[in-house]
Protein backbone atom coordinates (compact mmCIF):
# COMPACT_ATOMS: atom_id res chain seq x y z
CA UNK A 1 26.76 38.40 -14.36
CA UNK A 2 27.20 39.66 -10.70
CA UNK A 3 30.98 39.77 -8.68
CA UNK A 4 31.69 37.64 -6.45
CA UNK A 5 30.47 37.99 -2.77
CA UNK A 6 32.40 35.30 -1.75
CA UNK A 7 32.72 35.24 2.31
CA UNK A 8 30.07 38.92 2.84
CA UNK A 9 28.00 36.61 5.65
CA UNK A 10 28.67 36.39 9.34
CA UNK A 11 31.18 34.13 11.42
CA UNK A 12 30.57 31.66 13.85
CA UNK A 13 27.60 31.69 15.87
CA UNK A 14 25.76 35.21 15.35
CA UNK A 15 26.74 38.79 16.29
CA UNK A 16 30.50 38.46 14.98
CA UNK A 17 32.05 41.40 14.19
CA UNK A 18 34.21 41.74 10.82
CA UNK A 19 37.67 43.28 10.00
CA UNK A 20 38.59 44.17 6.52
CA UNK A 21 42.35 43.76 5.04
CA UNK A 22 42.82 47.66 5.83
CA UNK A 23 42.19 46.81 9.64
CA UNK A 24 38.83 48.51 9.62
CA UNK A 25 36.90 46.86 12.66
CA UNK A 26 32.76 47.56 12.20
CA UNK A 27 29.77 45.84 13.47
CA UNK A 28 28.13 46.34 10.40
CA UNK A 29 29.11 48.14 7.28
CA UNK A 30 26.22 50.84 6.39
CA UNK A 31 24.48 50.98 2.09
CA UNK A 32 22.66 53.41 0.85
CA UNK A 33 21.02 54.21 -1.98
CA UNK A 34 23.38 56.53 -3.75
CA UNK A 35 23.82 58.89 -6.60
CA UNK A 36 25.32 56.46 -10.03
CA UNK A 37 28.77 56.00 -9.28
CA UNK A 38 30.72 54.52 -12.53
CA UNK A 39 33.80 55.37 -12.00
CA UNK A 40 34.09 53.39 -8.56
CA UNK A 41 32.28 50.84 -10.76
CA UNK A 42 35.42 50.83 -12.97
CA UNK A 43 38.17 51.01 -9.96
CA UNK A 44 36.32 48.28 -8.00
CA UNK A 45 35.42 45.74 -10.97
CA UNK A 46 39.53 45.99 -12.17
CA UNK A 47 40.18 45.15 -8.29
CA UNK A 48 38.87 41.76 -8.70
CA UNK A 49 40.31 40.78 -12.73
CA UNK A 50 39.39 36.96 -12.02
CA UNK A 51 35.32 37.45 -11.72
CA UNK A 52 35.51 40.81 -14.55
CA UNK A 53 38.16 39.64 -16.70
CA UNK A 54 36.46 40.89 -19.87
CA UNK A 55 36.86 44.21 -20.95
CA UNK A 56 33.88 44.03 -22.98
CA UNK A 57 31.30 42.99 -20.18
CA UNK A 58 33.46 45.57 -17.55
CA UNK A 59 32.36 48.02 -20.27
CA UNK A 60 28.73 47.18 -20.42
CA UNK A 61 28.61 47.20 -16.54
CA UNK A 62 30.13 50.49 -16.37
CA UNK A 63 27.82 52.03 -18.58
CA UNK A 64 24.83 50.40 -16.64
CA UNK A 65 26.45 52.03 -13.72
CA UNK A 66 25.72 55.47 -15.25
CA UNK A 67 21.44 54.82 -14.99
CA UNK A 68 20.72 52.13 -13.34
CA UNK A 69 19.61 52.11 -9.52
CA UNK A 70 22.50 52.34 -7.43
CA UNK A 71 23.59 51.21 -4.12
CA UNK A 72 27.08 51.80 -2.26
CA UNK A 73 28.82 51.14 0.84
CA UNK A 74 31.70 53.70 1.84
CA UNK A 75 34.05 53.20 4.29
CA UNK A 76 34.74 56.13 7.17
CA UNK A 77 36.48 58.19 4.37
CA UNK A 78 34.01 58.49 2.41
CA UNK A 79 35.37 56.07 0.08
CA UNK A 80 33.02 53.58 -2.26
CA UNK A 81 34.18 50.21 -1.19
CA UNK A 82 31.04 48.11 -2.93
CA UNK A 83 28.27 48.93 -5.15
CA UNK A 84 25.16 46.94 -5.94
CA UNK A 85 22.75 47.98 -9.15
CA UNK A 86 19.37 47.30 -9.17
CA UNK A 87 16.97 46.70 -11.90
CA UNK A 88 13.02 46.71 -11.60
CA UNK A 89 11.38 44.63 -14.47
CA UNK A 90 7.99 44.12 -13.22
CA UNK A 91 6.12 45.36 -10.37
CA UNK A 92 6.41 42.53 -8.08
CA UNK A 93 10.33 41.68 -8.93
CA UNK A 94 13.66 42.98 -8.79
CA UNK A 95 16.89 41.81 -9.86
CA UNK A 96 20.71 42.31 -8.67
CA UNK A 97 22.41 43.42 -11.80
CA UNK A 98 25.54 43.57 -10.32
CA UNK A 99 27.70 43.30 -7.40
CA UNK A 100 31.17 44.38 -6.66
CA UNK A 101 33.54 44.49 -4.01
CA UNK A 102 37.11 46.10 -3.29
CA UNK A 103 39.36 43.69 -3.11
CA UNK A 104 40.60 44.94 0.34
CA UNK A 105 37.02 44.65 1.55
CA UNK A 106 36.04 41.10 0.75
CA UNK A 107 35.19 39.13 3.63
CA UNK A 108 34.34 41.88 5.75
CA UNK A 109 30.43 42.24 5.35
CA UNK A 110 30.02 44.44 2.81
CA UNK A 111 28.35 42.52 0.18
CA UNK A 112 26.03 41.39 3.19
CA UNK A 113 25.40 44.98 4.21
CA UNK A 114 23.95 45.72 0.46
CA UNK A 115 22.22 42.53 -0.05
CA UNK A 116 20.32 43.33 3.40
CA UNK A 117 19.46 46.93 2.28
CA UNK A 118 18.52 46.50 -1.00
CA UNK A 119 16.07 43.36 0.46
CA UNK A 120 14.34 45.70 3.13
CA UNK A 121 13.64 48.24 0.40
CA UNK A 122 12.00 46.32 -2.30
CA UNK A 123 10.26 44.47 0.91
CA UNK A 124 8.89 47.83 1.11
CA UNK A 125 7.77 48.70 -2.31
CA UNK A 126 5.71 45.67 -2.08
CA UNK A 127 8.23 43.85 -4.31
CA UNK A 128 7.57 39.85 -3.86
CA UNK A 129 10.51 38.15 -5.73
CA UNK A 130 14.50 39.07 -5.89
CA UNK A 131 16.41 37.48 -9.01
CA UNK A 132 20.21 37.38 -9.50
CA UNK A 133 21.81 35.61 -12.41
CA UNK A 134 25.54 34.00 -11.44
CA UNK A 135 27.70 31.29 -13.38
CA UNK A 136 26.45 27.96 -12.96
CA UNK A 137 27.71 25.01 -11.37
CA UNK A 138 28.39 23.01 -14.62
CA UNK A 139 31.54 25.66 -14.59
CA UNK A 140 34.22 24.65 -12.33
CA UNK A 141 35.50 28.30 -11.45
CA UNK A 142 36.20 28.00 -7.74
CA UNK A 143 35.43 31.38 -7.16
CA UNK A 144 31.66 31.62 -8.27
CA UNK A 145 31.07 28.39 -6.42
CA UNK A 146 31.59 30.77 -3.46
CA UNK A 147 29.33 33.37 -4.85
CA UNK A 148 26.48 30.81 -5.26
CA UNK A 149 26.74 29.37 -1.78
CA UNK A 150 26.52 32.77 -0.65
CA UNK A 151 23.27 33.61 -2.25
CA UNK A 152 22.33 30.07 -1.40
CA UNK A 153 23.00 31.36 2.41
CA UNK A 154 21.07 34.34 1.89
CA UNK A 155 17.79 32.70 1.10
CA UNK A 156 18.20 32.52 -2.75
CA UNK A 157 17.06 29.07 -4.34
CA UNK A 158 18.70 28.38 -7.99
CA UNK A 159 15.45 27.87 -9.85
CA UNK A 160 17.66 27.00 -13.67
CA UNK A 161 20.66 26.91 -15.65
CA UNK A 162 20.58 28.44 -18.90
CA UNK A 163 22.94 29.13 -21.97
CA UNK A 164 21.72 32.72 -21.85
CA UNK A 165 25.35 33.40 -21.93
CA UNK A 166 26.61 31.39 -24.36
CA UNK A 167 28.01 28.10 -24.97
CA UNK A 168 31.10 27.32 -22.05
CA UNK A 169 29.39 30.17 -19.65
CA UNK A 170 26.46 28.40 -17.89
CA UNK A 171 24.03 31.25 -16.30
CA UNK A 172 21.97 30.39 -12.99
CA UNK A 173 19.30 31.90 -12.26
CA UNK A 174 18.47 32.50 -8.27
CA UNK A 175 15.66 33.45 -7.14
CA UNK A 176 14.38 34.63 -3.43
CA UNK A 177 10.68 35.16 -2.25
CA UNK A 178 10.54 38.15 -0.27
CA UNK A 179 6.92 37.79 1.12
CA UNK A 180 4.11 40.38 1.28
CA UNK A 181 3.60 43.26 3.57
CA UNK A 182 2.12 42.48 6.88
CA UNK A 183 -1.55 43.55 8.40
CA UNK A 184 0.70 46.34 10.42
CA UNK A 185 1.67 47.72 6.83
CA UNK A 186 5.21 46.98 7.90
CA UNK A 187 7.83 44.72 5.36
CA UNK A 188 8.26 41.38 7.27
CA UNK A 189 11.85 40.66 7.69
CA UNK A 190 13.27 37.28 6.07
CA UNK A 191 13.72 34.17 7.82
CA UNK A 192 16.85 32.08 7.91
CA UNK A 193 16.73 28.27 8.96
CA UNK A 194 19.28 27.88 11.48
CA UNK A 195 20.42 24.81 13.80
CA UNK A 196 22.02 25.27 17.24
CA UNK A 197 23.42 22.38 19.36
CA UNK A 198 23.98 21.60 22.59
CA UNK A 199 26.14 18.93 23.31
CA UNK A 200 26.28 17.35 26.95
CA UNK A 201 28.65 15.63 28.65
CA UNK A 202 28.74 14.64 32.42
CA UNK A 203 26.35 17.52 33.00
CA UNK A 204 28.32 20.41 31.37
CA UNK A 205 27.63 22.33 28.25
CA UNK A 206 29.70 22.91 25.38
CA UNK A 207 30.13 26.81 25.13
CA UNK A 208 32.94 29.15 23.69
CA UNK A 209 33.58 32.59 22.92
CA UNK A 210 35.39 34.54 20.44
CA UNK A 211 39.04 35.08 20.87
CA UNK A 212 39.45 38.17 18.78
CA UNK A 213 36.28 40.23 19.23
CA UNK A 214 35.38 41.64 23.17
CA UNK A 215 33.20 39.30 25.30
CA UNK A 216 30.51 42.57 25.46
CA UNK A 217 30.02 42.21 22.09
CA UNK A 218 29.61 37.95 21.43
CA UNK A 219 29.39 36.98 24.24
CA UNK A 220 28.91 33.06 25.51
CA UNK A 221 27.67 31.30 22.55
CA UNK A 222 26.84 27.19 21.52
CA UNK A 223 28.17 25.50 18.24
CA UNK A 224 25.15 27.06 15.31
CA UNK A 225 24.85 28.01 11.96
CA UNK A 226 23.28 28.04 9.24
CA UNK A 227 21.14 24.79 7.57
CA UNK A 228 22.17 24.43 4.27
CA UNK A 229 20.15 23.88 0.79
CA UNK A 230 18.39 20.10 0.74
CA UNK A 231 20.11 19.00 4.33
CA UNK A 232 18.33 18.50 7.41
CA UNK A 233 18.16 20.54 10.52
CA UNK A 234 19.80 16.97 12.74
CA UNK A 235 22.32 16.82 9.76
CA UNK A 236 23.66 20.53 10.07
CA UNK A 237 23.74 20.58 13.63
CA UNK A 238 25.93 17.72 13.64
CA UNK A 239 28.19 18.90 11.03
CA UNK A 240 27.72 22.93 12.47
CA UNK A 241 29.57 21.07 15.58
CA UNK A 242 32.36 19.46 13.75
CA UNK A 243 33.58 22.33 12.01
CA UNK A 244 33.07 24.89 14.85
CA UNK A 245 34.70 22.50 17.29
CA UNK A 246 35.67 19.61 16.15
CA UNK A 247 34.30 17.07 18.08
CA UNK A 248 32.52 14.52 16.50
CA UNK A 249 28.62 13.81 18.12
CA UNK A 250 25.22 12.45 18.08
CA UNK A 251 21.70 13.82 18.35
CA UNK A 252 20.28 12.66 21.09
CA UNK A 253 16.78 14.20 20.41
CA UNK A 254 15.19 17.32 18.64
CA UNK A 255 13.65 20.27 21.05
CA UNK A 256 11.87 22.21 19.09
CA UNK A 257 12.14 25.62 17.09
CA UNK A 258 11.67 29.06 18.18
CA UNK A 259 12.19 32.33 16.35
CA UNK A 260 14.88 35.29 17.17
CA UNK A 261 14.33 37.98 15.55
CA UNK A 262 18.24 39.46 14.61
CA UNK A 263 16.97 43.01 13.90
CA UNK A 264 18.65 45.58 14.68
CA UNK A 265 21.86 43.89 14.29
CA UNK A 266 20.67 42.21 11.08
CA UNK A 267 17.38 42.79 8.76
CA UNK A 268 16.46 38.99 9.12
CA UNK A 269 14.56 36.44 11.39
CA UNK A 270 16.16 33.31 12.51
CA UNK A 271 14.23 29.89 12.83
CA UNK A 272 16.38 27.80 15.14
CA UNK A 273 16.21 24.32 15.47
CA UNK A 274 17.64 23.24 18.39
CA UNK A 275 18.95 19.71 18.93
CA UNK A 276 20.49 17.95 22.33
CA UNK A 277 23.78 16.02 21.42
CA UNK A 278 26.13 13.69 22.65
CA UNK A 279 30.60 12.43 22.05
CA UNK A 280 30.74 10.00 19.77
CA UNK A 281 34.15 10.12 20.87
CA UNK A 282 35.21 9.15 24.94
CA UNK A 283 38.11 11.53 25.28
CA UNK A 284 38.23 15.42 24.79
CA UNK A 285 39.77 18.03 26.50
CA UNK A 286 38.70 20.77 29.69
CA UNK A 287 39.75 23.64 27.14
CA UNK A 288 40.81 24.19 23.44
CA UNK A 289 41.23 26.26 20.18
CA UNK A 290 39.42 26.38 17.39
CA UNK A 291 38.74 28.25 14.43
CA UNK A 292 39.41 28.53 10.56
CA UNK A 293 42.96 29.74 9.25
CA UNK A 294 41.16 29.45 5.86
CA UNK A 295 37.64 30.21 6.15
CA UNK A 296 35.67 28.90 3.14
CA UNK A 297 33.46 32.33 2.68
CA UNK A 298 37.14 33.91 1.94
CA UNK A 299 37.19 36.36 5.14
CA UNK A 300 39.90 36.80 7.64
CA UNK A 301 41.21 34.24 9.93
CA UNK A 302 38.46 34.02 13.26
CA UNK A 303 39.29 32.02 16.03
CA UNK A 304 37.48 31.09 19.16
CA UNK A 305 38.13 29.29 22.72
CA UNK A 306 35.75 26.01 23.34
CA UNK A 307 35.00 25.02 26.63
CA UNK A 308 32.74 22.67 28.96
CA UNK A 309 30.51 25.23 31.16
CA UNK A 310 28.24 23.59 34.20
CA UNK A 311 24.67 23.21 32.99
CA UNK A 312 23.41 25.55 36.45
CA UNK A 313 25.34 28.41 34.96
CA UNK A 314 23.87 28.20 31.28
CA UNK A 315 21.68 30.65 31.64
CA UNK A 316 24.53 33.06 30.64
CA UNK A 317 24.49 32.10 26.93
CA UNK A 318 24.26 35.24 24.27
CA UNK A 319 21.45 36.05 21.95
CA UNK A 320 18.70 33.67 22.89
CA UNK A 321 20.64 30.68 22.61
CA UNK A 322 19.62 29.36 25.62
CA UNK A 323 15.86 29.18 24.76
CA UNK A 324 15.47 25.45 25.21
CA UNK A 325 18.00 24.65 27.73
CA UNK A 326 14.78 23.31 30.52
CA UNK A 327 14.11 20.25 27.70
CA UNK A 328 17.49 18.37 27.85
CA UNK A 329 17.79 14.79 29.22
CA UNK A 330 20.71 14.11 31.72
CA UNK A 331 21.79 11.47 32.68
CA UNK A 332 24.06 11.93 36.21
CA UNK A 333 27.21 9.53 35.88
CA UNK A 334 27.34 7.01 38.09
CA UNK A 335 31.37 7.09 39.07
CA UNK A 336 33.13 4.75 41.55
CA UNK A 337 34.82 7.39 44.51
CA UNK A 338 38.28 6.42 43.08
CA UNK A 339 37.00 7.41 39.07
CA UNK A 340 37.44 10.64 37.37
CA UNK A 341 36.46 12.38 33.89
CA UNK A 342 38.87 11.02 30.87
CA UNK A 343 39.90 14.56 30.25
CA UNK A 344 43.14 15.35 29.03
CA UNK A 345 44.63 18.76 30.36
């Protein structure tokens, strides 16, 4: 059964940078493949006692740590902050045998930063299929709930739960396809089906940027995220909004997808849908806060600053969110001299 990874993806909106509960600030956290490493297997399993509460499983994984393929993440001491092992069963698959972070580091990218690595290099091997086995959601642990939405926002589909395990410890398996090698002889990175939104209102765009990470770095971005398992693209954007923002809208239509390819910043290719929206709600303010205290993938508290930017100075907007911008609709208000917005200050 692997750790938990709960909260290793990215924050709002893409390009986020992470901070870990030592104050560490990175842009991305760097894995390797390494030389077997079980005694930071031991130290970083008995950081986290409520996914490897078992002494007899802790056992088995350390002694898998002593042959099995290895990869590790080390932070600027040199120090093993997460390890991923790696097993080969067949030539076209791989499987994650096990994942584990320090507790200090979770929520800070490093489960992301081996997933990613260990991904490009079985890509490159020719490897087709990535498994990982996880506890099942029949079991109500909280914690593995987060683990499987991680994997579920990494690509990986569950494909069946099993009693491989035993009675009262449901095993999922998870399963990503990885795609062949292209024409060029180079791995082709995976795609991730994103949604980004722009919402409208008296021809103004809903924008914000990051409140603890520099401006350089995020820059302007639109409400966006990742679409989850089984929803629609119209369904996340809509709730990607609410959550980021918290204003409740509409789609007003779809305009189309286009590709961004993250790389270097991230081994992946996004597929953005991008949807026009509309307020459900007639009041809303010039300027606000927003952000999670608690954020649900367990990492530290982000906030950002959301604000209504004039559509003629869009073109500003980080990352290649601002793609589709020429197909939006507006419709010019039609105000008496004496009206004004409904904007509170």
């Amino acid at each position: 059964m692997d750790a938990s990874i709960a909260g290793m993806g990215c924050g709002v909106g893409d390009g986020t940078i992470k901070t870990d509960q030592r104050g560490q600030s990175r842009t991305a956290w760097q894995a390797a493949r390494d030389n077997p490493v079980p005694d930071d297997v031991a130290r970083l399993l008995a950081s986290v006692p409520e996914w490897f509460g078992q002494p007899e499983s802790n056992a088995e994984y350390i002694e898998a740590a002593r042959c099995k393929e290895t990869w590790t993440v080390r932070d600027d001491a040199g120090t093993v902050v997460g390890v991923t092992l790696v097993d080969r069963h067949l030539p076209h698959t791989a499987e994650i045998h096990l994942t584990v972070v320090d507790r200090p580091a979770h929520g800070a990218g490093v489960g992301t930063a081996m997933l990613a690595a260990v991904e490009a290099d079985v890509m490159a091997r020719g490897i087709r299929l990535l498994e990982v086995k996880t506890l099942g959601p029949s079991h109500p642990d909280a914690g593995y709930a987060l683990t499987r939405h991680f994997y579920e926002k990494s690509g990986f589909l569950a494909l069946e739960e099993t009693d491989l395990w035993g009675a009262g410890t449901p095993c999922l398996i998870m399963v990503k396809p990885l795609g062949s090698q292209s024409s060029s002889g180079h791995s082709p990175r995976p795609t991730v089906q994103k949604t980004v939104g722009y919402v409208i209102h008296e021809e103004r765009l809903l924008v914000f940027t990051h409140n603890h990470v520099p401006l350089e770095i995020t820059g302007v971005q639109v409400p966006a995220g990742t679409i989850e398992p089984g929803e629609h693209p119209a369904e996340a954007v809509v709730r990607e909004v609410y959550e980021e923002t918290g204003l409740r809208t509409r789609v007003v239509q779809a305009l189309g997808v286009e590709q961004y390819d993250v790389w270097p910043s991230k081994p992946e290719v996004h597929e953005r849908h991008f949807f026009q929206l509309e307020l459900v709600d007639e009041v809303f303010e010039e300027r606000w806060t927003a952000g999670e205290e608690y954020p649900s993938d367990g990492g530290e508290l982000q906030s950002w600053t959301c604000w209504w930017m004039p559509l003629h100075d869009a073109h500003v907007l980080s990352a290649g969110f601002g793609t589709r911008l020429g197909g939006l609709e507006i419709k010019t208000p039609k105000l008496c001299d004496s009206q004004t917005p409904n904007l509170r200050p």
